[in-house]
N, C-alpha and C. Protein backbone atom coordinates (compact mmCIF):
# COMPACT_ATOMS: atom_id res chain seq x y z
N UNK A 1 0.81 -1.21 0.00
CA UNK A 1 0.00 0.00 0.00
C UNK A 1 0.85 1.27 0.00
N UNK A 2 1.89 1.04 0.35
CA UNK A 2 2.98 2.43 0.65
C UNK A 2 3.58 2.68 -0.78
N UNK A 3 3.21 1.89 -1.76
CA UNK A 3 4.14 2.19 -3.06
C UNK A 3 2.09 2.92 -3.57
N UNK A 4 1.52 2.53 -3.56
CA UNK A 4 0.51 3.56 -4.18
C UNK A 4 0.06 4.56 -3.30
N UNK A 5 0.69 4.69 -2.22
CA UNK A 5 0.07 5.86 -1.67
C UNK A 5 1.27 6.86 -2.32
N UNK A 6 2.46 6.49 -2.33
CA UNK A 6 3.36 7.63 -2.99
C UNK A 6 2.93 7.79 -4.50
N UNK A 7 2.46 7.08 -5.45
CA UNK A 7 2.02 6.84 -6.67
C UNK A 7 0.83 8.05 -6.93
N UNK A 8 -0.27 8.14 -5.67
CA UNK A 8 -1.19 8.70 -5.72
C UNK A 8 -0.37 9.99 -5.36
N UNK A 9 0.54 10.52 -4.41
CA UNK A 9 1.06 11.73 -3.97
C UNK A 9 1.85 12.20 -5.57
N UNK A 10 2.55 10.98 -6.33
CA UNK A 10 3.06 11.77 -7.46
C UNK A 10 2.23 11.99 -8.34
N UNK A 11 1.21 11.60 -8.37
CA UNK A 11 -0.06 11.72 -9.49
C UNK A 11 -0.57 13.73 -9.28
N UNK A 12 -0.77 13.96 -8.35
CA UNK A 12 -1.07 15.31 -7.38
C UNK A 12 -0.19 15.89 -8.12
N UNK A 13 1.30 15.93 -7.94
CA UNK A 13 2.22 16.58 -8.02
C UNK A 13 2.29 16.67 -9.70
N UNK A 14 1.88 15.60 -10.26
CA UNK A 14 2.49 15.77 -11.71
C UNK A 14 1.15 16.84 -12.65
N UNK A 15 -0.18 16.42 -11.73
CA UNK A 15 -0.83 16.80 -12.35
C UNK A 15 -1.03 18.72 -11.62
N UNK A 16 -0.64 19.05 -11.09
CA UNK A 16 0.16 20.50 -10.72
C UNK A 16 0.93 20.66 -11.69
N UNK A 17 1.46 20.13 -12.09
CA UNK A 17 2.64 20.76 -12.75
C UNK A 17 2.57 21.08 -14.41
N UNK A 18 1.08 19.88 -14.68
CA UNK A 18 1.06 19.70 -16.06
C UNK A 18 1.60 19.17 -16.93
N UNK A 19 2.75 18.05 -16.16
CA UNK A 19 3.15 17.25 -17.07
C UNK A 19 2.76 16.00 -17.72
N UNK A 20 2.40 15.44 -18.61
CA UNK A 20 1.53 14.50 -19.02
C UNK A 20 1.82 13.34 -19.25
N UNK A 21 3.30 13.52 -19.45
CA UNK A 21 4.44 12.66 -19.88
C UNK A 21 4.32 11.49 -18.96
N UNK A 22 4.73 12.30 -17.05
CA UNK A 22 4.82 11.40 -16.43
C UNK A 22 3.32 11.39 -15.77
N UNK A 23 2.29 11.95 -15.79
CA UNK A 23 1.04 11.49 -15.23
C UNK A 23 0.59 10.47 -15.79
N UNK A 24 0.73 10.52 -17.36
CA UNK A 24 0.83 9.01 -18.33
C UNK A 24 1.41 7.69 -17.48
N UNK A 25 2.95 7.74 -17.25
CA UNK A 25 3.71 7.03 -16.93
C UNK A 25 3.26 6.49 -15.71
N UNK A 26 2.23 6.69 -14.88
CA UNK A 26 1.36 6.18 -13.91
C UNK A 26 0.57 5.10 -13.97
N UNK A 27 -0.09 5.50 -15.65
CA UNK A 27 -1.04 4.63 -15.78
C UNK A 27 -0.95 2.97 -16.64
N UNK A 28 -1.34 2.09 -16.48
CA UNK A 28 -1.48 0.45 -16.83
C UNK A 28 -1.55 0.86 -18.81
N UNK A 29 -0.70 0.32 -19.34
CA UNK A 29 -1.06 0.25 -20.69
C UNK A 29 -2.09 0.86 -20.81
N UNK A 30 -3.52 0.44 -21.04
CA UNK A 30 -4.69 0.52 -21.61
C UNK A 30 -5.70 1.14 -20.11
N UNK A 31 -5.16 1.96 -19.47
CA UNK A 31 -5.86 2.96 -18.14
C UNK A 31 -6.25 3.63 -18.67
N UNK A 32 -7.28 3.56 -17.73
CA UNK A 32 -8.70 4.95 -18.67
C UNK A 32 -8.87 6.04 -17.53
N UNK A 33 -9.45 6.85 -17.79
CA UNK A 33 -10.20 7.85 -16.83
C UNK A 33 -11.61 8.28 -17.05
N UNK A 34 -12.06 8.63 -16.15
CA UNK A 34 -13.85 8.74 -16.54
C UNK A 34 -14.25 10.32 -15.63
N UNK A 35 -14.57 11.10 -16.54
CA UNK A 35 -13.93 12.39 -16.30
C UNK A 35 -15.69 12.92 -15.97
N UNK A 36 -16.79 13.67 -15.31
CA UNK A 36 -17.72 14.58 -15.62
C UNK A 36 -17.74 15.11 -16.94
N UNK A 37 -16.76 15.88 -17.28
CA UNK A 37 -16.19 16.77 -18.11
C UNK A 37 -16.01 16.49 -19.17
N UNK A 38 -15.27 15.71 -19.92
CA UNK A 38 -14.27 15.06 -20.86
C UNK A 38 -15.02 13.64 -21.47
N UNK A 39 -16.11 12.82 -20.47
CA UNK A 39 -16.23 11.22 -20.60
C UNK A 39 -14.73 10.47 -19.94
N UNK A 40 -15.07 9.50 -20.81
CA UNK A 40 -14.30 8.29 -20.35
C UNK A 40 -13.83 8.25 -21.21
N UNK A 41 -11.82 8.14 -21.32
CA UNK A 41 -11.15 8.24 -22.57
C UNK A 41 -9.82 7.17 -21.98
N UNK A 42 -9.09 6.95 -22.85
CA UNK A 42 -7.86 6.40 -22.30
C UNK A 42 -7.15 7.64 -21.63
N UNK A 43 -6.39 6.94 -20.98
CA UNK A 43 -5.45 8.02 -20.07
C UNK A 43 -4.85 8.87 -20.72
N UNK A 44 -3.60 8.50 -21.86
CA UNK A 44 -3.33 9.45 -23.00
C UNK A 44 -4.02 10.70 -23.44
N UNK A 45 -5.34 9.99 -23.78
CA UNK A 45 -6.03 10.95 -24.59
C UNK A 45 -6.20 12.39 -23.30
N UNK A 46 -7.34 11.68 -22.36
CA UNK A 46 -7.70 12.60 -21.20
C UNK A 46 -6.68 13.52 -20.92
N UNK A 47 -5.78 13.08 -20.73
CA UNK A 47 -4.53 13.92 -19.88
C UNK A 47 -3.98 15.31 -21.18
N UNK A 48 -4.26 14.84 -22.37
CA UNK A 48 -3.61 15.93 -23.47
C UNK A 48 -4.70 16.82 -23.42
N UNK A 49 -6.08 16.27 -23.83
CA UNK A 49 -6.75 17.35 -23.55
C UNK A 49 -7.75 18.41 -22.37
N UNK A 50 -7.06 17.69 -21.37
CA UNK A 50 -6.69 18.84 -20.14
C UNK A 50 -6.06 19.02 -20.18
N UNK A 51 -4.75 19.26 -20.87
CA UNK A 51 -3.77 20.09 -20.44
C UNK A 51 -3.70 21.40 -21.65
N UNK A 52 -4.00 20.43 -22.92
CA UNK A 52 -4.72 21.62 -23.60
C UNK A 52 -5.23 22.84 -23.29
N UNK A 53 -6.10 22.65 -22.63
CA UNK A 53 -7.70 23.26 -22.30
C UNK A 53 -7.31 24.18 -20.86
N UNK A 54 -5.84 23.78 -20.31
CA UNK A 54 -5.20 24.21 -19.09
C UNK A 54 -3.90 25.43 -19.11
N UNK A 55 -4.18 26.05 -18.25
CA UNK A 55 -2.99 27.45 -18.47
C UNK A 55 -1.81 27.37 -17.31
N UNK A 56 -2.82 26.54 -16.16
CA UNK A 56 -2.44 26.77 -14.60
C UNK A 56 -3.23 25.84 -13.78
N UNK A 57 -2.56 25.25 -12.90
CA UNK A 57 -3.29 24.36 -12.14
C UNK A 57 -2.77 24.44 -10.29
N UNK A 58 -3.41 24.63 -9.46
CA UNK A 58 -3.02 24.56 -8.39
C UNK A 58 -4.03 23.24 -7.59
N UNK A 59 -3.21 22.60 -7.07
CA UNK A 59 -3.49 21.90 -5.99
C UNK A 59 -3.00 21.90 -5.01
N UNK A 60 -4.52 21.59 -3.47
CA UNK A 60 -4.05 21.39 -2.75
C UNK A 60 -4.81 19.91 -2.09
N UNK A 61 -3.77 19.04 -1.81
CA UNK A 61 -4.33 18.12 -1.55
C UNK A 61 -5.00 17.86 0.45
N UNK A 62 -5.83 17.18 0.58
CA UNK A 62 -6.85 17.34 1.34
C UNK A 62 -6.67 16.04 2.05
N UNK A 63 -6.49 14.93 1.64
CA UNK A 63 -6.28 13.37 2.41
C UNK A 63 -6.17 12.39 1.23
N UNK A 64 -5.93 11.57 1.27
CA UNK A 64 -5.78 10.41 0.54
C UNK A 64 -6.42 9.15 1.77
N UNK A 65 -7.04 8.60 1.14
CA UNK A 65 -8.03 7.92 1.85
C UNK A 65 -7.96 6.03 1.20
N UNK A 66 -7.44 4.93 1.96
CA UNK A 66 -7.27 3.81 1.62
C UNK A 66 -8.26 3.00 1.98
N UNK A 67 -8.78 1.81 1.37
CA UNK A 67 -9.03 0.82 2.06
C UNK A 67 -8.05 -0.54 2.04
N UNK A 68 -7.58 -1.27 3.00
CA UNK A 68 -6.72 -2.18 3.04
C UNK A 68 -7.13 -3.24 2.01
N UNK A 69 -8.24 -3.89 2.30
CA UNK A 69 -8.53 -5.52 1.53
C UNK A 69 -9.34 -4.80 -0.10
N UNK A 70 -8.46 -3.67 -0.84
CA UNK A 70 -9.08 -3.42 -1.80
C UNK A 70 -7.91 -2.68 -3.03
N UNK A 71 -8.20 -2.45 -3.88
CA UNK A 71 -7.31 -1.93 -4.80
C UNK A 71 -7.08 0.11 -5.36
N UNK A 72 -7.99 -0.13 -4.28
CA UNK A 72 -8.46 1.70 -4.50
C UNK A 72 -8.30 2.41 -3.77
N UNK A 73 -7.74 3.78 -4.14
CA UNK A 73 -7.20 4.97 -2.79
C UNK A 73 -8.16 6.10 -3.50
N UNK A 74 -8.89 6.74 -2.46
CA UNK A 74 -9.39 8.11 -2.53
C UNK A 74 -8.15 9.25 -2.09
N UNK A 75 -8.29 10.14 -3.10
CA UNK A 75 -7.84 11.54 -3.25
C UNK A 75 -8.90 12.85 -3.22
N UNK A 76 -8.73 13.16 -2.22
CA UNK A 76 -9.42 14.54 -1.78
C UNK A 76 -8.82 15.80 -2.05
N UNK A 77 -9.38 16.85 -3.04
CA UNK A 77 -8.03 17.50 -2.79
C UNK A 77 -9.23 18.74 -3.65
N UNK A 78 -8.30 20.32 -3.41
CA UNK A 78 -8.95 21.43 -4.18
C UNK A 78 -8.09 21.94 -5.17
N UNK A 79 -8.73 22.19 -6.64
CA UNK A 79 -8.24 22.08 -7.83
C UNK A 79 -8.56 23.74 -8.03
N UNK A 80 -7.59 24.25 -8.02
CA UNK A 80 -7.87 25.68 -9.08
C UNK A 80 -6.91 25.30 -10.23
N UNK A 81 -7.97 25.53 -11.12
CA UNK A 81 -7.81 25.06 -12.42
C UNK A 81 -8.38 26.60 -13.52
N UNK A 82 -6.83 26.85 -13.86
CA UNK A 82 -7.05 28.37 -14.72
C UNK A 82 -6.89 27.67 -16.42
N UNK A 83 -7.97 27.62 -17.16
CA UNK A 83 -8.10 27.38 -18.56
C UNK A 83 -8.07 28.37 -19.25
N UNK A 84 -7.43 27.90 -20.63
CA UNK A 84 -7.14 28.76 -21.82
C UNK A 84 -7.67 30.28 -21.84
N UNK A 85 -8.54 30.43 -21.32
CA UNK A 85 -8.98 31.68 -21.63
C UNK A 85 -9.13 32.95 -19.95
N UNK A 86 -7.99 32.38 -19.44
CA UNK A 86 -7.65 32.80 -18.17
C UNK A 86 -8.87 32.69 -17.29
N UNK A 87 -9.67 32.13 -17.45
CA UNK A 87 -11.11 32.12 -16.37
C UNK A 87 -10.75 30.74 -15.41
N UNK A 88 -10.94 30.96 -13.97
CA UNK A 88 -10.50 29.97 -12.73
C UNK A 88 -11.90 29.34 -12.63
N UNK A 89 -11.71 27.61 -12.60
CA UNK A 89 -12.36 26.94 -12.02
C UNK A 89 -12.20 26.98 -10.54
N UNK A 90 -12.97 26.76 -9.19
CA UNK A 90 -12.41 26.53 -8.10
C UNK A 90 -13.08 25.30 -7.59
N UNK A 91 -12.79 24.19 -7.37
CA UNK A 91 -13.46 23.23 -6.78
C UNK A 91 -12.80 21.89 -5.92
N UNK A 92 -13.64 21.08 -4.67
CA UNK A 92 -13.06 20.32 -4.42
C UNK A 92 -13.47 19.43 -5.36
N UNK A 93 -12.74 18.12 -5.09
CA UNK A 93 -12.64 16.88 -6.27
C UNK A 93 -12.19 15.50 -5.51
N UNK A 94 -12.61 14.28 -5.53
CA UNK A 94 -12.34 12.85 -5.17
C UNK A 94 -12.54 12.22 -6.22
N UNK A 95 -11.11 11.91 -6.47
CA UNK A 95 -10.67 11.05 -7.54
C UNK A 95 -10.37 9.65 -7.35
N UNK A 96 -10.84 8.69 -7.89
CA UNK A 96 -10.74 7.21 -7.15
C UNK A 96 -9.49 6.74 -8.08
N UNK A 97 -8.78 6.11 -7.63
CA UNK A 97 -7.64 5.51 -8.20
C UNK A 97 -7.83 4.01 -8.01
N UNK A 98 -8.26 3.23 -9.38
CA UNK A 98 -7.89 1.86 -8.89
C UNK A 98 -6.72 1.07 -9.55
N UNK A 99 -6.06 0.50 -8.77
CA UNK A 99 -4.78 -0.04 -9.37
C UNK A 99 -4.72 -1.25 -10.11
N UNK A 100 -3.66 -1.92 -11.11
CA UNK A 100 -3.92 -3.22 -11.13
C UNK A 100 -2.80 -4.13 -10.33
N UNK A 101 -2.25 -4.78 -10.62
CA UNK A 101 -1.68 -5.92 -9.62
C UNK A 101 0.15 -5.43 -9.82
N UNK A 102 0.08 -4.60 -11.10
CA UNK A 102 1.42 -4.12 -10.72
C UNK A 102 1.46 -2.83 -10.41
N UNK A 103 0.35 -2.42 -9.24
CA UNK A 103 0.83 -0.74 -8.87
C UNK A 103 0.31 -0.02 -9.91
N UNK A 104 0.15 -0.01 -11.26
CA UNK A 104 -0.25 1.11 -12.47
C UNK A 104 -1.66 1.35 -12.12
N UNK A 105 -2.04 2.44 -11.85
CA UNK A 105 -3.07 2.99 -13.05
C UNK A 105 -4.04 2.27 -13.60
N UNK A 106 -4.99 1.37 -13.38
CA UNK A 106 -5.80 1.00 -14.36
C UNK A 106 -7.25 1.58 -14.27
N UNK A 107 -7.42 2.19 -13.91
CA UNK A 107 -8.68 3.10 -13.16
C UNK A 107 -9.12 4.81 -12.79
N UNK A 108 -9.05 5.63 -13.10
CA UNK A 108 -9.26 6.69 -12.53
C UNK A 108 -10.43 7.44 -12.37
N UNK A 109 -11.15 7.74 -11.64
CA UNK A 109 -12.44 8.00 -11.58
C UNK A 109 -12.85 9.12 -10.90
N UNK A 110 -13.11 10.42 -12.23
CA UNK A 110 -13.17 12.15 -11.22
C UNK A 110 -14.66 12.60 -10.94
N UNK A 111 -14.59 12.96 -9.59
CA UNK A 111 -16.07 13.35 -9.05
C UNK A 111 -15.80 14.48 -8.51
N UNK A 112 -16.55 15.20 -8.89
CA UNK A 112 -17.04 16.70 -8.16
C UNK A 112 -18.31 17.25 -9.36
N UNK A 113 -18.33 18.72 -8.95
CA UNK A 113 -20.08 19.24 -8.76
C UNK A 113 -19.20 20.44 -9.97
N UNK A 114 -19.68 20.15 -11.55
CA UNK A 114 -19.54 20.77 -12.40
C UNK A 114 -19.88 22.28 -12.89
N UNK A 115 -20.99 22.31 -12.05
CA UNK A 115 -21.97 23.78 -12.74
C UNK A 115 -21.10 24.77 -13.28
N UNK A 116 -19.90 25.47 -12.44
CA UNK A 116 -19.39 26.65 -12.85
C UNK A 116 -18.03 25.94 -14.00
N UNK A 117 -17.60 25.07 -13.40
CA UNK A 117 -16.87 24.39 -14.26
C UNK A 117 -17.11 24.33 -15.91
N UNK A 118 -18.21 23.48 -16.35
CA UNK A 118 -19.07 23.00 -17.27
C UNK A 118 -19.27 24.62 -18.25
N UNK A 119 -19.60 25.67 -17.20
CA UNK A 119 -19.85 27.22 -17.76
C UNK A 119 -18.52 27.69 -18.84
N UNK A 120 -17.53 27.42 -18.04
CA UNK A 120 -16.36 28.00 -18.31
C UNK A 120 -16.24 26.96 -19.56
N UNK A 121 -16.02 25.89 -19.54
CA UNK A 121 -15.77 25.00 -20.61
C UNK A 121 -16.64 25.29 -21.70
N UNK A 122 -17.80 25.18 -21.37
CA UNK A 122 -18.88 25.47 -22.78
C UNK A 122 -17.97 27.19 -23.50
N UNK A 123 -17.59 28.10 -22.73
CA UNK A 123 -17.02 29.29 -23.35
C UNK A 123 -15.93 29.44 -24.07
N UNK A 124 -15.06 28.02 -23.62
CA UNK A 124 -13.81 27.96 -24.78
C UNK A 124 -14.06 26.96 -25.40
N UNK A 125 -15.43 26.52 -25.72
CA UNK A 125 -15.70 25.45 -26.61
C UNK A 125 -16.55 26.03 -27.75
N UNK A 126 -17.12 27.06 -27.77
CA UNK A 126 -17.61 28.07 -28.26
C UNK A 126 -16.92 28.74 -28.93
């Protein structure tokens, strides 16, 4: 459990930073994510076009949350998220991470409450 709880802490960190390269490098071959926002895409795809769509990202993370007899860690954390057209998302977010048997990525699953989010997106989709 101590190699995905750091896995989940570099996931935070990479995805602050906007690098995609190694937020990729997290995930199982064929890892998906299932986004509100975006759908459900392979990891590749998801991760390019948020970062696209991204200028600035701050996180702060909030808890990481385990269960022992299971494959999944909750991530709690608040996302200011400044997109292309300088307008700030602000929101919290629990992201489920489920792993497969070697530690990767085969799972990612983003929840939070879209409304102002969804606003901003429809405006640089426009």
């Amino acid at each position: 459990m101590e190699n995905r709880i750091k896995i989940a802490h570099q996931y935070i960190e990479f995805l602050e930073k906007g690098d995609s390269d190694k937020i990729i490098s997290l995930f199982a071959e064929k890892g998906t994510v299932e986004s509100p926002l975006y759908g459900k895409m392979k990891a590749s795809e998801f991760y390019k076009a948020l970062l696209s769509d991204t200028t600035h990202s701050v996180l702060e993370l909030k808890g990481v949350f385990e269960e022992k007899v299971s494959n999944s860690i909750a991530l709690y954390f608040n996302y200011k998220w400044t997109l292309k057209n300088d307008e700030v998302a602000d929101f919290d977010v629990v992201d489920i991470i489920e792993f497969d048997q070697s530690d990767e990525i085969r799972f990612l699953k983003i929840i939070y409450d879209t409304v102002k989010s969804r606003e901003i997106m429809n405006r640089i989709r426009n």
